[in-house]
N, C-alpha and C. Protein backbone atom coordinates (compact mmCIF):
# COMPACT_ATOMS: atom_id res chain seq x y z
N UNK A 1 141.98 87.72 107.34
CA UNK A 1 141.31 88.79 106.58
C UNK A 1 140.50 88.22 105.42
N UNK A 2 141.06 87.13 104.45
CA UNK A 2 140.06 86.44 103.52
C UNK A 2 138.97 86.25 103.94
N UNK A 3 139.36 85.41 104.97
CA UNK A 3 137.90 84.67 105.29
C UNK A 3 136.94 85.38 105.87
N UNK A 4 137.43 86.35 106.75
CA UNK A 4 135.92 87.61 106.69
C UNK A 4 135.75 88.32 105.27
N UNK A 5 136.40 88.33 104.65
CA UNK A 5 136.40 89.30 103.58
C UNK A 5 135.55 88.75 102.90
N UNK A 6 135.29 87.27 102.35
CA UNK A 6 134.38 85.80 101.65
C UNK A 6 133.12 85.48 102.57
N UNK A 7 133.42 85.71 103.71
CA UNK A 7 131.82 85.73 104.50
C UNK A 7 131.32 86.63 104.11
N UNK A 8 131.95 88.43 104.07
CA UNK A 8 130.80 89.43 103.93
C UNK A 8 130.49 89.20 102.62
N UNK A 9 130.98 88.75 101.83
CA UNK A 9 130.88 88.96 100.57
C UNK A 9 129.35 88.03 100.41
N UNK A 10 129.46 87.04 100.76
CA UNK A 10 128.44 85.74 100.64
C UNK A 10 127.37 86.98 101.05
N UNK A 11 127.33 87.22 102.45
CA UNK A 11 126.41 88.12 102.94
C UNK A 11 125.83 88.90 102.24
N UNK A 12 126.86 89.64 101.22
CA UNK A 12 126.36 90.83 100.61
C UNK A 12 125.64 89.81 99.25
N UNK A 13 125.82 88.86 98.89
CA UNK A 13 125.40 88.04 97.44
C UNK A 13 124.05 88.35 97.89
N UNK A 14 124.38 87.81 99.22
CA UNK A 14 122.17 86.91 100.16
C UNK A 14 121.71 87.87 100.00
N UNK A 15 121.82 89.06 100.27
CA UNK A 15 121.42 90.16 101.00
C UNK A 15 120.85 90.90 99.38
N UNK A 16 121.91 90.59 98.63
CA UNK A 16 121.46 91.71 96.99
C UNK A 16 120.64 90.54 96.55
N UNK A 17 120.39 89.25 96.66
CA UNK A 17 119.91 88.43 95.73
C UNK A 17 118.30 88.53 96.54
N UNK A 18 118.21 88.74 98.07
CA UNK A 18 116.87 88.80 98.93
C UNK A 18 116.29 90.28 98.07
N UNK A 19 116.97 91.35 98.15
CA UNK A 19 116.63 92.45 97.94
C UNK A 19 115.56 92.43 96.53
N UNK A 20 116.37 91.42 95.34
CA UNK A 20 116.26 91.99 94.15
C UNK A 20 115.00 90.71 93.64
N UNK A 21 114.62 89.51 94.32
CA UNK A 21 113.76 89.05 94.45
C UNK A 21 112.67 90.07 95.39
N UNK A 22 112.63 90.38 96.15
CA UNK A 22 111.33 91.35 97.20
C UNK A 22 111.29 92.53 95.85
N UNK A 23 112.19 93.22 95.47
CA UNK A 23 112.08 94.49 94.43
C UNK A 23 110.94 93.63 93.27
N UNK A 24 111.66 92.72 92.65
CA UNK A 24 110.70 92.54 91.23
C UNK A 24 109.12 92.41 91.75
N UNK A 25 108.96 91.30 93.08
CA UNK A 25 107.80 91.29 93.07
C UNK A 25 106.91 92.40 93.51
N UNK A 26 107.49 93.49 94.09
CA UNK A 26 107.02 94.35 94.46
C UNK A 26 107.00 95.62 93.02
N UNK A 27 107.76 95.24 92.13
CA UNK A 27 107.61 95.97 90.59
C UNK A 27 106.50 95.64 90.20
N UNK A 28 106.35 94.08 89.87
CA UNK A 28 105.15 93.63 89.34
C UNK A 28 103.85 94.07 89.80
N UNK A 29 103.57 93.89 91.26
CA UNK A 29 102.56 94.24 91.78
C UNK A 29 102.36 95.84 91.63
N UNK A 30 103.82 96.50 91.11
CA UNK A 30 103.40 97.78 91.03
C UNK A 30 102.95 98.30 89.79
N UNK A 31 103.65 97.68 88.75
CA UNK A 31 103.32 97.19 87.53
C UNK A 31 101.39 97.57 87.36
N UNK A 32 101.24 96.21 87.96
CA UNK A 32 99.93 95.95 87.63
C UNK A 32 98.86 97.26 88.32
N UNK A 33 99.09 97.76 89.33
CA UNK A 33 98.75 99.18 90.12
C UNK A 33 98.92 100.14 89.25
N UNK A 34 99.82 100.11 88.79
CA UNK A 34 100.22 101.61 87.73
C UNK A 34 98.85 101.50 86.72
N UNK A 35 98.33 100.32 86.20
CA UNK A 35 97.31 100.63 84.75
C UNK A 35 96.02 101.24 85.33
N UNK A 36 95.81 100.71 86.82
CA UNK A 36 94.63 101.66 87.62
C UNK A 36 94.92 103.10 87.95
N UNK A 37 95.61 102.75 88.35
CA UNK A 37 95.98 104.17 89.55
C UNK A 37 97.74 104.32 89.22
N UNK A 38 98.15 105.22 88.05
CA UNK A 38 99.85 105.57 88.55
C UNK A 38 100.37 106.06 89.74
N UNK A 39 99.81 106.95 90.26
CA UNK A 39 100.54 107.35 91.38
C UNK A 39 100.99 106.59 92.61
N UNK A 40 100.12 105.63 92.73
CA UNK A 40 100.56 104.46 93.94
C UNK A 40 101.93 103.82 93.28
N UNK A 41 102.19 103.52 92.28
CA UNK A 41 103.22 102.70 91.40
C UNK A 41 104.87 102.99 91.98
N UNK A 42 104.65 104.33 92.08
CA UNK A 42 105.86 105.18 92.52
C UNK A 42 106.50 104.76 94.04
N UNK A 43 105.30 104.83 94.78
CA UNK A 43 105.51 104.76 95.88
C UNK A 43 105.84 103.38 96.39
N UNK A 44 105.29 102.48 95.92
CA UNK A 44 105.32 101.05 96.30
C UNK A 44 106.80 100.57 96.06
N UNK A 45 107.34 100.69 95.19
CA UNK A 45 108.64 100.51 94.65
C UNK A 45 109.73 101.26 95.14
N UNK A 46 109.81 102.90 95.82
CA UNK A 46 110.26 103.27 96.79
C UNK A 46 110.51 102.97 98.22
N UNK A 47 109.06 101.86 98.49
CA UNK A 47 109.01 101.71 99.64
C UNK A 47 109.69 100.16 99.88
N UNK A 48 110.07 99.58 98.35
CA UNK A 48 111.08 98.49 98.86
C UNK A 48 111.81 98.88 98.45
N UNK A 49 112.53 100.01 98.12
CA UNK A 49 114.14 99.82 98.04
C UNK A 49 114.89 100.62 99.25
């Protein structure tokens, strides 16, 4: 039971640490969208999480 329990876990680290790298850069880029156009800002950042 540990040792699946320490694999998913790793899994879940990869998996939140992939997520939250793809999120910022996709903030930033939304970031920078928002000073043109806000309404795209919303969406872009919805559409990675």
């Amino acid at each position: 039971m540990s040792a699946d329990t320490s694999a998913d876990e790793k899994s879940a680290m990869r998996a939140r640490s992939a997520v939250t790298t793809l999120g910022e850069s996709d903030y930033r880029r939304a970031a920078k969208t928002a000073t043109a156009s806000p309404k795209t800002a919303p969406v872009t950042v919805h559409s990675a999480a």
